[in-house]
Protein backbone atom coordinates (compact mmCIF):
# COMPACT_ATOMS: atom_id res chain seq x y z
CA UNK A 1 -28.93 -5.05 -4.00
CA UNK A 2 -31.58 -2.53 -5.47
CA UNK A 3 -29.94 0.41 -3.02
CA UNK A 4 -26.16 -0.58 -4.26
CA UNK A 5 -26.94 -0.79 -7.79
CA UNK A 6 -28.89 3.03 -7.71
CA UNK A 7 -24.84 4.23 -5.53
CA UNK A 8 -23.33 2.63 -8.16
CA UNK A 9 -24.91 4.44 -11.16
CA UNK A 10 -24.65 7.92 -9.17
CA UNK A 11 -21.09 7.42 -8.87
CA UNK A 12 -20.33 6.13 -12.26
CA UNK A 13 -20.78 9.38 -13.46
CA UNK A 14 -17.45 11.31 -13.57
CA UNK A 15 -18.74 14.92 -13.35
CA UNK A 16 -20.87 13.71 -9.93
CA UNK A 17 -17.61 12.15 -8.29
CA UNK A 18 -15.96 15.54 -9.50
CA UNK A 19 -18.49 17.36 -7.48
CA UNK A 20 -18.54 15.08 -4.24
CA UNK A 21 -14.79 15.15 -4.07
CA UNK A 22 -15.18 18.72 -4.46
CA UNK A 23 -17.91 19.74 -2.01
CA UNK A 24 -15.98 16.82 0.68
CA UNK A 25 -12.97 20.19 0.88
CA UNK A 26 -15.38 22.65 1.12
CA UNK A 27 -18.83 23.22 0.86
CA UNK A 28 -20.02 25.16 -2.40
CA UNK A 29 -23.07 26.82 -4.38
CA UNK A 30 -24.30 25.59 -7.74
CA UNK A 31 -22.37 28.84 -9.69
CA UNK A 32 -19.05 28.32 -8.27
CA UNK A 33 -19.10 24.50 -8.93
CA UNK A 34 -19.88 24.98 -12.14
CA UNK A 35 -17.15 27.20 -12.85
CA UNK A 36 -14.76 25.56 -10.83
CA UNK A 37 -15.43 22.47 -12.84
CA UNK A 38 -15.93 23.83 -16.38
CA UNK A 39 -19.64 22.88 -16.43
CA UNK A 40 -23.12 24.85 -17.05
CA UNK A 41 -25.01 25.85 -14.36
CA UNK A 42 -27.73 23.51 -15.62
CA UNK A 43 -25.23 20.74 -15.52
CA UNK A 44 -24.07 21.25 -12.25
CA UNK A 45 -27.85 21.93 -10.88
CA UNK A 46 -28.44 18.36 -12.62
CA UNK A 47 -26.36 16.45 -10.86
CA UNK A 48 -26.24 18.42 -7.80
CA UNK A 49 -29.98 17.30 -7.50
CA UNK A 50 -29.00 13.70 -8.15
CA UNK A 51 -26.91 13.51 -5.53
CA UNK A 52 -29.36 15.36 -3.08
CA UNK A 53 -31.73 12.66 -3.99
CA UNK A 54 -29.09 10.29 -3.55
CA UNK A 55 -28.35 11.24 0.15
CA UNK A 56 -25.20 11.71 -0.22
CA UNK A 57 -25.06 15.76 -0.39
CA UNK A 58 -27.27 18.18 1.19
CA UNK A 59 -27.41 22.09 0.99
CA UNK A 60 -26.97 24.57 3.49
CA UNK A 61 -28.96 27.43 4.50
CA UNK A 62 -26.04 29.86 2.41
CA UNK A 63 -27.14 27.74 -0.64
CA UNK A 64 -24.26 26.10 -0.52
CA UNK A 65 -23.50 22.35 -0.75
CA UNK A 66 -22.27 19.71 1.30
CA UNK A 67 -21.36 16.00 1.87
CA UNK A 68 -24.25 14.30 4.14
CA UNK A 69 -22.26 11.77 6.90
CA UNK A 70 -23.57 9.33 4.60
CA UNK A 71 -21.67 11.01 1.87
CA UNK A 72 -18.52 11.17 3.84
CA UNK A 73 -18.68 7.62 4.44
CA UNK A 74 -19.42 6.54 0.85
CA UNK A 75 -16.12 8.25 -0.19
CA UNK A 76 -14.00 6.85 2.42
CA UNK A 77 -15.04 3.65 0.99
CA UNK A 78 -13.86 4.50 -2.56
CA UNK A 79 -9.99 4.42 -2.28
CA UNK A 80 -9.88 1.10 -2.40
CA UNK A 81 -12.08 0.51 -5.55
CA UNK A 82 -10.13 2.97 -7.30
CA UNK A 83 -6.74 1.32 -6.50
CA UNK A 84 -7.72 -1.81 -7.93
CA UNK A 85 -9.61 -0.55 -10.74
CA UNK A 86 -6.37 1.65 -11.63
CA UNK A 87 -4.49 -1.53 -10.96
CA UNK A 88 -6.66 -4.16 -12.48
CA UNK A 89 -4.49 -5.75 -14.81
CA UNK A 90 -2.03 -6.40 -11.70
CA UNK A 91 -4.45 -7.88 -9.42
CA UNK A 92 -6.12 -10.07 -12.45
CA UNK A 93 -2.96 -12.07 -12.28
CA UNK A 94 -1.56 -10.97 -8.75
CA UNK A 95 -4.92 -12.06 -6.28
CA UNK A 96 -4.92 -10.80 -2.95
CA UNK A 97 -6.16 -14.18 -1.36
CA UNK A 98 -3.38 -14.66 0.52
CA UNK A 99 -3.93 -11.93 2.17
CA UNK A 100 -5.78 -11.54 5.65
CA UNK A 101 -9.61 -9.89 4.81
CA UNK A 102 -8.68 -7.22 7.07
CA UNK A 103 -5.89 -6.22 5.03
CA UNK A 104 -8.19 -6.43 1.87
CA UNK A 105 -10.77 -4.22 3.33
CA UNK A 106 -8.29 -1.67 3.55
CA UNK A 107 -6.26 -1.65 0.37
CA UNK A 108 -7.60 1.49 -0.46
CA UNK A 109 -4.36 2.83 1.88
CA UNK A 110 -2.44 2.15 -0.87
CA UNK A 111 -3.66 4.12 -2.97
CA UNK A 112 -0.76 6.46 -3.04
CA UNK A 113 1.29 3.99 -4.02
CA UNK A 114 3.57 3.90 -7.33
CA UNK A 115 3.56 0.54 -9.16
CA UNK A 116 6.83 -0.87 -10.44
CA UNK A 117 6.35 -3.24 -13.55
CA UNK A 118 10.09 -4.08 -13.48
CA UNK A 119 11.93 -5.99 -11.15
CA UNK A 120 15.26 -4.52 -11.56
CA UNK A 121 13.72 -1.40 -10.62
CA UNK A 122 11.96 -3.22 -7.66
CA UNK A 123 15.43 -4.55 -6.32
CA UNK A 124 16.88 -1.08 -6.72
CA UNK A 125 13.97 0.43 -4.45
CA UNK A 126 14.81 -1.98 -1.88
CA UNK A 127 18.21 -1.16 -2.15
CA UNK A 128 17.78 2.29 -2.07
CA UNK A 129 15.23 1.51 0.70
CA UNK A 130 17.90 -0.43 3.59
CA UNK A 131 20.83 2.21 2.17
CA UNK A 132 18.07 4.76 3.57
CA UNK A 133 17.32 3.44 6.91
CA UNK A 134 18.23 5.09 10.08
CA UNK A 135 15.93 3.68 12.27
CA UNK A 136 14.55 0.11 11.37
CA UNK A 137 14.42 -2.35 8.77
CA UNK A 138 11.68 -4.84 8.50
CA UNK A 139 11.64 -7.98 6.04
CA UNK A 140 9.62 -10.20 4.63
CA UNK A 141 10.75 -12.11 1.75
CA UNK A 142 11.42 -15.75 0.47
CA UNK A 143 15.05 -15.12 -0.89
CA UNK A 144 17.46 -12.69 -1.21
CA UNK A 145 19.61 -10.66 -4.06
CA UNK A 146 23.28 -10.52 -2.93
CA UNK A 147 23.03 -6.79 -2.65
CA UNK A 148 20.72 -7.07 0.54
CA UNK A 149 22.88 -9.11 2.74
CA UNK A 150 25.71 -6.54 2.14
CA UNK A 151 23.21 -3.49 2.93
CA UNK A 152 21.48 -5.35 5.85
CA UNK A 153 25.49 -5.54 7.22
CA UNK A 154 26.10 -2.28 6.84
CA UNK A 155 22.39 -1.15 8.39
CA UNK A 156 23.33 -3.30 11.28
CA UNK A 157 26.55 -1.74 11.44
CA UNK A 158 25.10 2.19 11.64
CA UNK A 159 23.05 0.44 14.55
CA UNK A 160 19.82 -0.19 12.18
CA UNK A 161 17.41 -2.33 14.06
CA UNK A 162 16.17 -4.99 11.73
CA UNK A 163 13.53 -8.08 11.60
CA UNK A 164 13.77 -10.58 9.30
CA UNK A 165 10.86 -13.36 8.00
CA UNK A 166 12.76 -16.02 6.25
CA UNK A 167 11.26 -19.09 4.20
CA UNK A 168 11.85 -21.75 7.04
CA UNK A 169 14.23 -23.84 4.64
CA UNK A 170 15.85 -21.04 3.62
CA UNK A 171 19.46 -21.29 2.48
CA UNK A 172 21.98 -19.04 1.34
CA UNK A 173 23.40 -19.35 -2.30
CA UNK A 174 27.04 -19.76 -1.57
CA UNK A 175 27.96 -17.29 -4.34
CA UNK A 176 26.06 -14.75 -2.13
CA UNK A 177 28.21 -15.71 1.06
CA UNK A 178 31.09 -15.87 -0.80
CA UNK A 179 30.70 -12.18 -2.06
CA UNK A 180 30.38 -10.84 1.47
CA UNK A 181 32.90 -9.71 3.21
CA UNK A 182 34.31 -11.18 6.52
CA UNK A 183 33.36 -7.49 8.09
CA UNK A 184 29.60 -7.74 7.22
CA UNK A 185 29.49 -11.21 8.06
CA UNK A 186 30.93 -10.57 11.59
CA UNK A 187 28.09 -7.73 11.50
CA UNK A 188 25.39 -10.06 11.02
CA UNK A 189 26.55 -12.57 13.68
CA UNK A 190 26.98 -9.82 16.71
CA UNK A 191 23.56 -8.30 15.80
CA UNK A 192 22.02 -11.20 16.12
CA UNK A 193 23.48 -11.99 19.51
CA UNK A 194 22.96 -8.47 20.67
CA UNK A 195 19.15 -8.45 19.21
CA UNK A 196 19.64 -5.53 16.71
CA UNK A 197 18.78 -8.51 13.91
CA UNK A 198 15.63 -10.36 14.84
CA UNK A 199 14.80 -13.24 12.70
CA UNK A 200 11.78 -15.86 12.58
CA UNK A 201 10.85 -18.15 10.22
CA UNK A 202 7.18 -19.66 7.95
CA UNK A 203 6.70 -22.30 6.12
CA UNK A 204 5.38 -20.16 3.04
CA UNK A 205 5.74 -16.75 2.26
CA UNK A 206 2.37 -14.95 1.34
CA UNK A 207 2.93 -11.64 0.87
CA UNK A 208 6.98 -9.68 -0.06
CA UNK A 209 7.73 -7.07 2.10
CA UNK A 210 10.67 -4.15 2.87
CA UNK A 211 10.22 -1.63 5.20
CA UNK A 212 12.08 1.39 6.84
CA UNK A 213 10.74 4.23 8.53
CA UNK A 214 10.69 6.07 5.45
CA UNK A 215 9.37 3.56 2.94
CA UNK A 216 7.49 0.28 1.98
CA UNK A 217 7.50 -2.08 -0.66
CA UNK A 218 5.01 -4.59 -1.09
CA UNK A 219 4.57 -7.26 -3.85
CA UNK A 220 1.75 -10.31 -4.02
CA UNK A 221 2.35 -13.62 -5.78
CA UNK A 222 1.18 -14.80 -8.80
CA UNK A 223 -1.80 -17.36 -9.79
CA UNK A 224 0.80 -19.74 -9.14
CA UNK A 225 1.84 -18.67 -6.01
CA UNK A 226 5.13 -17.76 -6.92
CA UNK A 227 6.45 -14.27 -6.64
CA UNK A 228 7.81 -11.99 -9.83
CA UNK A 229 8.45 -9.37 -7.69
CA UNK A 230 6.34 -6.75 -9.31
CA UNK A 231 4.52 -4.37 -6.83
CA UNK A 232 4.55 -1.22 -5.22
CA UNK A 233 6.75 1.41 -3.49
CA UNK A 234 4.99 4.13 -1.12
CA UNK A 235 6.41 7.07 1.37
CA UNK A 236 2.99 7.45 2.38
CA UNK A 237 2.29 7.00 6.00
CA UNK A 238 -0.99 5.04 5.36
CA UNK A 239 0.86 2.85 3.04
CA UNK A 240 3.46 1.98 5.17
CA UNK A 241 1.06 1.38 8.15
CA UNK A 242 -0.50 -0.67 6.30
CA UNK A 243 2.92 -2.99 5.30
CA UNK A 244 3.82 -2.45 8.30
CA UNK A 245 0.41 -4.21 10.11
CA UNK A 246 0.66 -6.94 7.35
CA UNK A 247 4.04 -7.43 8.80
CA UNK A 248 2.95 -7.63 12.04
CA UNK A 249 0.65 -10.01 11.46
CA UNK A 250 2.96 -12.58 9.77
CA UNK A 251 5.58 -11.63 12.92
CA UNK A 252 3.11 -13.07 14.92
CA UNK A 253 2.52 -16.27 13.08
CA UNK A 254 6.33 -16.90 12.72
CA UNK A 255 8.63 -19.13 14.36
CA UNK A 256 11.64 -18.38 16.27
């Protein structure tokens, strides 16, 4: 505990973490650090010689300084602290215990991730999302707007190859069905025979999920287990890989 607690102050300094990320693109003396980020040369000697002491930089022969490995691998582990720390309010009432611990250890990959504290604007992004598609459409969801069903048809229809996880007692409203059209419902029906639509089933839906090959969105439920729908949207490749492994997983649990 005594060699986390000593990391922990070293980093909770802002100018330090300015200088790690700073020396992790490219290695640097004490003058141009300090001019690069608007501090005295005593300042940045200071702290420069903290995080010597600290392992986790190291200077070079040029003067210059340097993440140690050790260095490197303390920042790799900081995405994720800073996503949740950024996001705390969300994940004080949104937890992420129904989420696998492997997908926990890496939440840092979503750190490029834009959070969406209204739902209309988290239908419209998955709107947006299946209009967008051109190769795939994953879902994982416990109901559906009426919007989606039409889009899904028409994905299907530009030959969109889409999987589904449904709540197992899932039904459709029959306003929704009523507001398709016989053309999208037809759609539906042949991809499914054809394989285009794959579609499995749980008994309880953990984690809300859209993906395409161009986007993610991802939303957790609340304390009480039931979803608002607030979460995140990401074009970022680690985001998405990492929706798309939660996805994955959850495909593999599913029923048929």
């Amino acid at each position: 505990m005594k060699y986390l607690c000593n990391l922990l102050f070293e980093l909770s300094n802002e100018d330090r973490l300015r200088i790690l990320y700073q020396v992790a693109k490219e290695p640097m003396n004490i003058t141009n650090l300090a001019k690069l980020l608007d501090l005295t040369i005593q300042e940045s000697s200071r702290h420069v010689s903290r995080l010597t002491e600290a392992g986790l930089t190291q200077k070079d022969a040029d003067g210059s300084h340097r993440l140690t490995p050790y260095g490197e691998l303390v920042l790799e582990q900081l995405p994720g602290l800073t996503f949740i720390s950024k996001q705390r309010d969300y994940f004080t009432s949104h937890p992420l215990t129904t989420v696998p611990m492997e997908f926990v250890d890496r939440i840092g990959d979503l750190s490029n991730s834009t959070y969406m504290d209204d739902v209309m604007v988290v239908i419209r992004s998955v709107e947006m999302l299946i209009q967008g598609a051109k190769e795939y459409v994953w879902n994982l969801n416990d109901q559906y707007v009426a919007s989606s069903f039409r889009l899904i048809g028409e994905a299907l229809k530009r030959g969109v190859k889409t999987r589904s996880i449904d709540l197992k007692h899932y039904t459709w409203d029959p306003k929704i069905r009523s507001a398709l059209s016989d053309e999208v419902i037809e759609a539906i029906k042949v991809a499914r025979t054809s394989g285009l639509l794959k579609e499995r089933v749980l008994e309880k839906i953990e984690v809300f999920l859209w993906i395409s090959e161009r986007e993610a969105v991802v939303a957790l439920p609340r304390l009480d287990g039931k979803f608002d729908y607030l979460g995140f949207t990401s074009t970022d490749d680690r985001a998405r890989k990492w929706c798309m492994d939660v996805f994955d997983y959850y495909w593999e649990k599913a029923a048929q």
